[in-house]
Protein backbone atom coordinates (compact mmCIF):
# COMPACT_ATOMS: atom_id res chain seq x y z
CA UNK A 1 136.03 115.89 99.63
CA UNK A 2 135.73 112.16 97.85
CA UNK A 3 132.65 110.36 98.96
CA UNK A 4 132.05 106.56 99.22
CA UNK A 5 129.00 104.86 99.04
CA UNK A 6 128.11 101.28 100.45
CA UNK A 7 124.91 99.73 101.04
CA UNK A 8 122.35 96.84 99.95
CA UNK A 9 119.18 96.59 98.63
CA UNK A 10 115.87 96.39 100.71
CA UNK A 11 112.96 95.54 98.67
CA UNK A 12 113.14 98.58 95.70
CA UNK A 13 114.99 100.78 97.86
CA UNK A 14 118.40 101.09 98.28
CA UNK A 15 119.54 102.26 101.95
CA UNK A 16 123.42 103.66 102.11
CA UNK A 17 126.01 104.59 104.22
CA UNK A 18 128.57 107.12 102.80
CA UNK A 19 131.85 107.43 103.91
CA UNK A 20 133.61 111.15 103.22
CA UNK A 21 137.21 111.91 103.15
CA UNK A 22 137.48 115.66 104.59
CA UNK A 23 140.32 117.93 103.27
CA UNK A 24 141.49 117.59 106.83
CA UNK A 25 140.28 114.67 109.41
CA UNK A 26 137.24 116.55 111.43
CA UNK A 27 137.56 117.95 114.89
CA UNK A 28 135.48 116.84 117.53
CA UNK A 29 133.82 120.53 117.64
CA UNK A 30 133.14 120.12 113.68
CA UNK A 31 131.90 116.31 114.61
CA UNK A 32 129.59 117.55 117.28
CA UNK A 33 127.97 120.79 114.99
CA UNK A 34 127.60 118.21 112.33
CA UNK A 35 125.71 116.16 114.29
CA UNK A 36 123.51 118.56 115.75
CA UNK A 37 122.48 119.86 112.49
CA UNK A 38 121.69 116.46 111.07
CA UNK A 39 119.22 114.68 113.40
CA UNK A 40 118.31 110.74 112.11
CA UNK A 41 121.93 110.19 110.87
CA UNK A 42 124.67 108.50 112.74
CA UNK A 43 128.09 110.05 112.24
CA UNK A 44 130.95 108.58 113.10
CA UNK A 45 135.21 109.13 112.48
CA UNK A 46 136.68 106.15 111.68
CA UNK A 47 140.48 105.76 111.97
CA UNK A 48 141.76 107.05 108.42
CA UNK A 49 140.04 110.34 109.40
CA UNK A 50 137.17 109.27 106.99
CA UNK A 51 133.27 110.59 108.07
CA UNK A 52 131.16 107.95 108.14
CA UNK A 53 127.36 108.93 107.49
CA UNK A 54 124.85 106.11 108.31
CA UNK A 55 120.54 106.56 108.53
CA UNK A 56 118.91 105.49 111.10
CA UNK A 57 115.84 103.96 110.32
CA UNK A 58 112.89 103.84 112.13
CA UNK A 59 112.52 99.89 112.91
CA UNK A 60 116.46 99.77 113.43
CA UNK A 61 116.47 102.53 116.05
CA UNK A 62 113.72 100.63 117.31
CA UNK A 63 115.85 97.79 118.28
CA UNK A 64 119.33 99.08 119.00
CA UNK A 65 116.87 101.46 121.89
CA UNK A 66 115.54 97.94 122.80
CA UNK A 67 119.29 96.95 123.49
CA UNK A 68 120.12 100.38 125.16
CA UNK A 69 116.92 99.73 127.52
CA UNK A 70 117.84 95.68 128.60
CA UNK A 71 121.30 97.46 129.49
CA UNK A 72 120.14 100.86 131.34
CA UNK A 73 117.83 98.11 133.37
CA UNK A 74 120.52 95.81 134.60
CA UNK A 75 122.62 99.02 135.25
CA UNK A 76 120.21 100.18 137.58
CA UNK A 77 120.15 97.00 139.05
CA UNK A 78 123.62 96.18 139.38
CA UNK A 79 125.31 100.20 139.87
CA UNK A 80 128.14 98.66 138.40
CA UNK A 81 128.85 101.51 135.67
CA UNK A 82 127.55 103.92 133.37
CA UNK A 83 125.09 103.70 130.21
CA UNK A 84 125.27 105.68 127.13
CA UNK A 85 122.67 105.30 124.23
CA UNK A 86 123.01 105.32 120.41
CA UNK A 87 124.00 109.00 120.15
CA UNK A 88 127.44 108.90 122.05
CA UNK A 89 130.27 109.49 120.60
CA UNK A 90 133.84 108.26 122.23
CA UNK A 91 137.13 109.16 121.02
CA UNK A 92 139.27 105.93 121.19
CA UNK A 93 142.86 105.52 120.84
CA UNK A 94 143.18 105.18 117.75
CA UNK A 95 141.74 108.65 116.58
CA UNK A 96 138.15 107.60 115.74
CA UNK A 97 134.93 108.99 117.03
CA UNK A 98 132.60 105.51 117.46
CA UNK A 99 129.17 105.78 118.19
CA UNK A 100 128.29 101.98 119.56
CA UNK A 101 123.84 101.49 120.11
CA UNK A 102 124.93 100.84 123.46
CA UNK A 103 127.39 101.05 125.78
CA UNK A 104 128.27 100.95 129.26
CA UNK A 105 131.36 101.77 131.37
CA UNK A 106 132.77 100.71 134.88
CA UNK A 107 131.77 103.13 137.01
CA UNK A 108 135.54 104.29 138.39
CA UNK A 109 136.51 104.53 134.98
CA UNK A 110 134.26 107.50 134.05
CA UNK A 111 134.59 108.96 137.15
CA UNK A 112 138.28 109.12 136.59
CA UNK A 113 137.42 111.25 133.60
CA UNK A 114 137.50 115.07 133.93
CA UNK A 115 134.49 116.63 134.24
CA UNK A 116 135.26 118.61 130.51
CA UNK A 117 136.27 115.30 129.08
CA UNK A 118 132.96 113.73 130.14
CA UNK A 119 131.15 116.85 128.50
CA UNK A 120 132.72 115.97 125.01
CA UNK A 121 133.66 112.79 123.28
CA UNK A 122 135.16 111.19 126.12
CA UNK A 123 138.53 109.74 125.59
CA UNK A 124 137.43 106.24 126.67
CA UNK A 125 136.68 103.17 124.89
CA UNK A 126 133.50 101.58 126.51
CA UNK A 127 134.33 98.49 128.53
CA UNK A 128 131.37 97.06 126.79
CA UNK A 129 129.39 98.11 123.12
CA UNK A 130 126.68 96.26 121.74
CA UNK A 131 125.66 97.17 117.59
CA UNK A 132 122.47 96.07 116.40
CA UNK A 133 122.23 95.34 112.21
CA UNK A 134 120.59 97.40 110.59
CA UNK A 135 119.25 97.67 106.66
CA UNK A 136 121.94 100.58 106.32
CA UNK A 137 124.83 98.77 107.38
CA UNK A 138 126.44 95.01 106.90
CA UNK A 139 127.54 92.68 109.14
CA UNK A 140 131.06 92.73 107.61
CA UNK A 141 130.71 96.63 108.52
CA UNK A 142 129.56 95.80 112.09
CA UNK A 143 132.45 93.21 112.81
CA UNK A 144 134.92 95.28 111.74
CA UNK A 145 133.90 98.07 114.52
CA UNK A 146 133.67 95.41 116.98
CA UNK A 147 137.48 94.32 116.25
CA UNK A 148 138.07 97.69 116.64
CA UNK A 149 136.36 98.20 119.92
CA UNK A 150 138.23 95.00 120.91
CA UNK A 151 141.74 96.62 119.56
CA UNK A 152 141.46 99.78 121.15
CA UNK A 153 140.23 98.33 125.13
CA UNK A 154 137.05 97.07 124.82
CA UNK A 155 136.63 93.58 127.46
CA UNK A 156 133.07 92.71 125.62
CA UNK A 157 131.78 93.78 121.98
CA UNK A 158 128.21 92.23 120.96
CA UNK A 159 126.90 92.70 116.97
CA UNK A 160 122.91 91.70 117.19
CA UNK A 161 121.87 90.44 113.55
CA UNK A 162 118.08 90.06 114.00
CA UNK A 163 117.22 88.78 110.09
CA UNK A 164 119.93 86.52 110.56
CA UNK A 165 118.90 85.55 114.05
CA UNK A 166 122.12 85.80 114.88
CA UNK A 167 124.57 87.13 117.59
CA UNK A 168 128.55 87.62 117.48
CA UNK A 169 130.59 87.97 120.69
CA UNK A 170 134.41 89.14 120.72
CA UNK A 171 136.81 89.23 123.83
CA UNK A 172 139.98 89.89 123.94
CA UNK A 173 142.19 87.38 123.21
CA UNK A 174 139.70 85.04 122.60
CA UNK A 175 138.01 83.41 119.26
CA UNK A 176 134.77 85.17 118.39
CA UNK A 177 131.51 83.77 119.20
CA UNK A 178 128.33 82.72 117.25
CA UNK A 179 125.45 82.08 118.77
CA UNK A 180 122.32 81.18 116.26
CA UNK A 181 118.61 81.20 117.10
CA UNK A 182 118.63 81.99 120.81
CA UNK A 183 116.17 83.26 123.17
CA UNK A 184 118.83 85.15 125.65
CA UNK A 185 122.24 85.28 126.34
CA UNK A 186 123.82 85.60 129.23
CA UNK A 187 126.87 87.85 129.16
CA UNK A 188 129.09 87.39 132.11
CA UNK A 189 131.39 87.99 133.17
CA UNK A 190 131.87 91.46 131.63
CA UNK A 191 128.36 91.92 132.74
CA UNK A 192 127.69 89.83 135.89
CA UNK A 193 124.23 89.01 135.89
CA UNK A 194 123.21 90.63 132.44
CA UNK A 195 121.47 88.61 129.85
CA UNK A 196 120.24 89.78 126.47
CA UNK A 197 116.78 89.25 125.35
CA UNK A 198 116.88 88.64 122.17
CA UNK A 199 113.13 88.02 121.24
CA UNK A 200 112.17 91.13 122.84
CA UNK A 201 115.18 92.85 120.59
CA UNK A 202 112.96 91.05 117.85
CA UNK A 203 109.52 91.38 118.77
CA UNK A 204 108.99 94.72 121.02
């Protein structure tokens, strides 16, 4: 198994994310047992069949459960769809296992799933995924998922930079958006009636 390493530095420490090529691309049952036995770390199968290990740390899961909690909120509000947090994994088209901080999915699209497919890694890509930076992964790293999100059915894909103070927005079929410095943003139409607080992402 060959092991990559990327990452930055933080002060004196150096925070990584490792990406593993397995003999043979992982099933979902090895994905799931590897996940279980390795609480804190998010693993994810990209499209080359590659593992990609990422820590969570404490003030990033901090903020990506900020995101997860704006969204379960407006969810209840709206019973539009579905909510999944940071620890759900969704097998995509492509043949990765993605694990977005957020997510949420029209509500007759999940319940078209099977109820054994909705016990797994659902074979859905959400209709919206929201990734929040944090000191373990880059923005370049983060875009690249959202393109992929995009490429394999996603309608909305957020990336939340909060040392940047910035936000990135991609549609489909439609230029990517940067929004700098903002106090909310409204997300519609995807979500109707859903906007982001950002300060709270920054502050709570």
């Amino acid at each position: 198994m060959r092991a990559t390493f990327c990452g930055s530095m933080v002060g004196e420490v150096r925070r990584l994310s490792i990406k593993l090529s397995p003999v043979h691309p992982l099933t979902d049952a090895e994905l799931a047992a590897l996940s279980e036995r390795n609480p804190g770390y998010q693993l994810e199968r990209n499209a080359k069949g590659e593992l990609v290990v990422a820590p969570t740390s404490s003030e990033g899961g901090r903020r990506s459960g900020e995101a997860f909690r704006q969204l379960a909120e407006w969810n209840r509000r709206a019973r539009l769809g579905v909510v999944f947090d940071a620890s759900t994994g969704f097998n995509l088209p492509d043949g990765s296992c993605l694990s977005p901080d957020a997510a949420w999915i029209q509500r007759a699209r999940w319940d078209a799933l099977a109820a054994q497919e909705r016990e797994g890694f659902a074979p859905i890509c959400p209709d919206a995924v929201f990734e929040v930076r944090s000191r373990s992964n880059t923005r370049a790293e983060l875009r690249d998922k959202a393109r992929a999100y995009i490429a394999n059915g996603a309608r909305l894909a957020v990336v939340i930079d909060v040392e940047a103070d910035v936000v990135e927005v991609y549609r489909p079929g439609a230029p990517e958006q940067l929004h700098a410095h903002q106090a909310t943003l409204a997300l519609a139409p995807e979500l109707p009636g859903f906007s982001l607080d950002l300060a709270s992402i920054r502050t709570a």
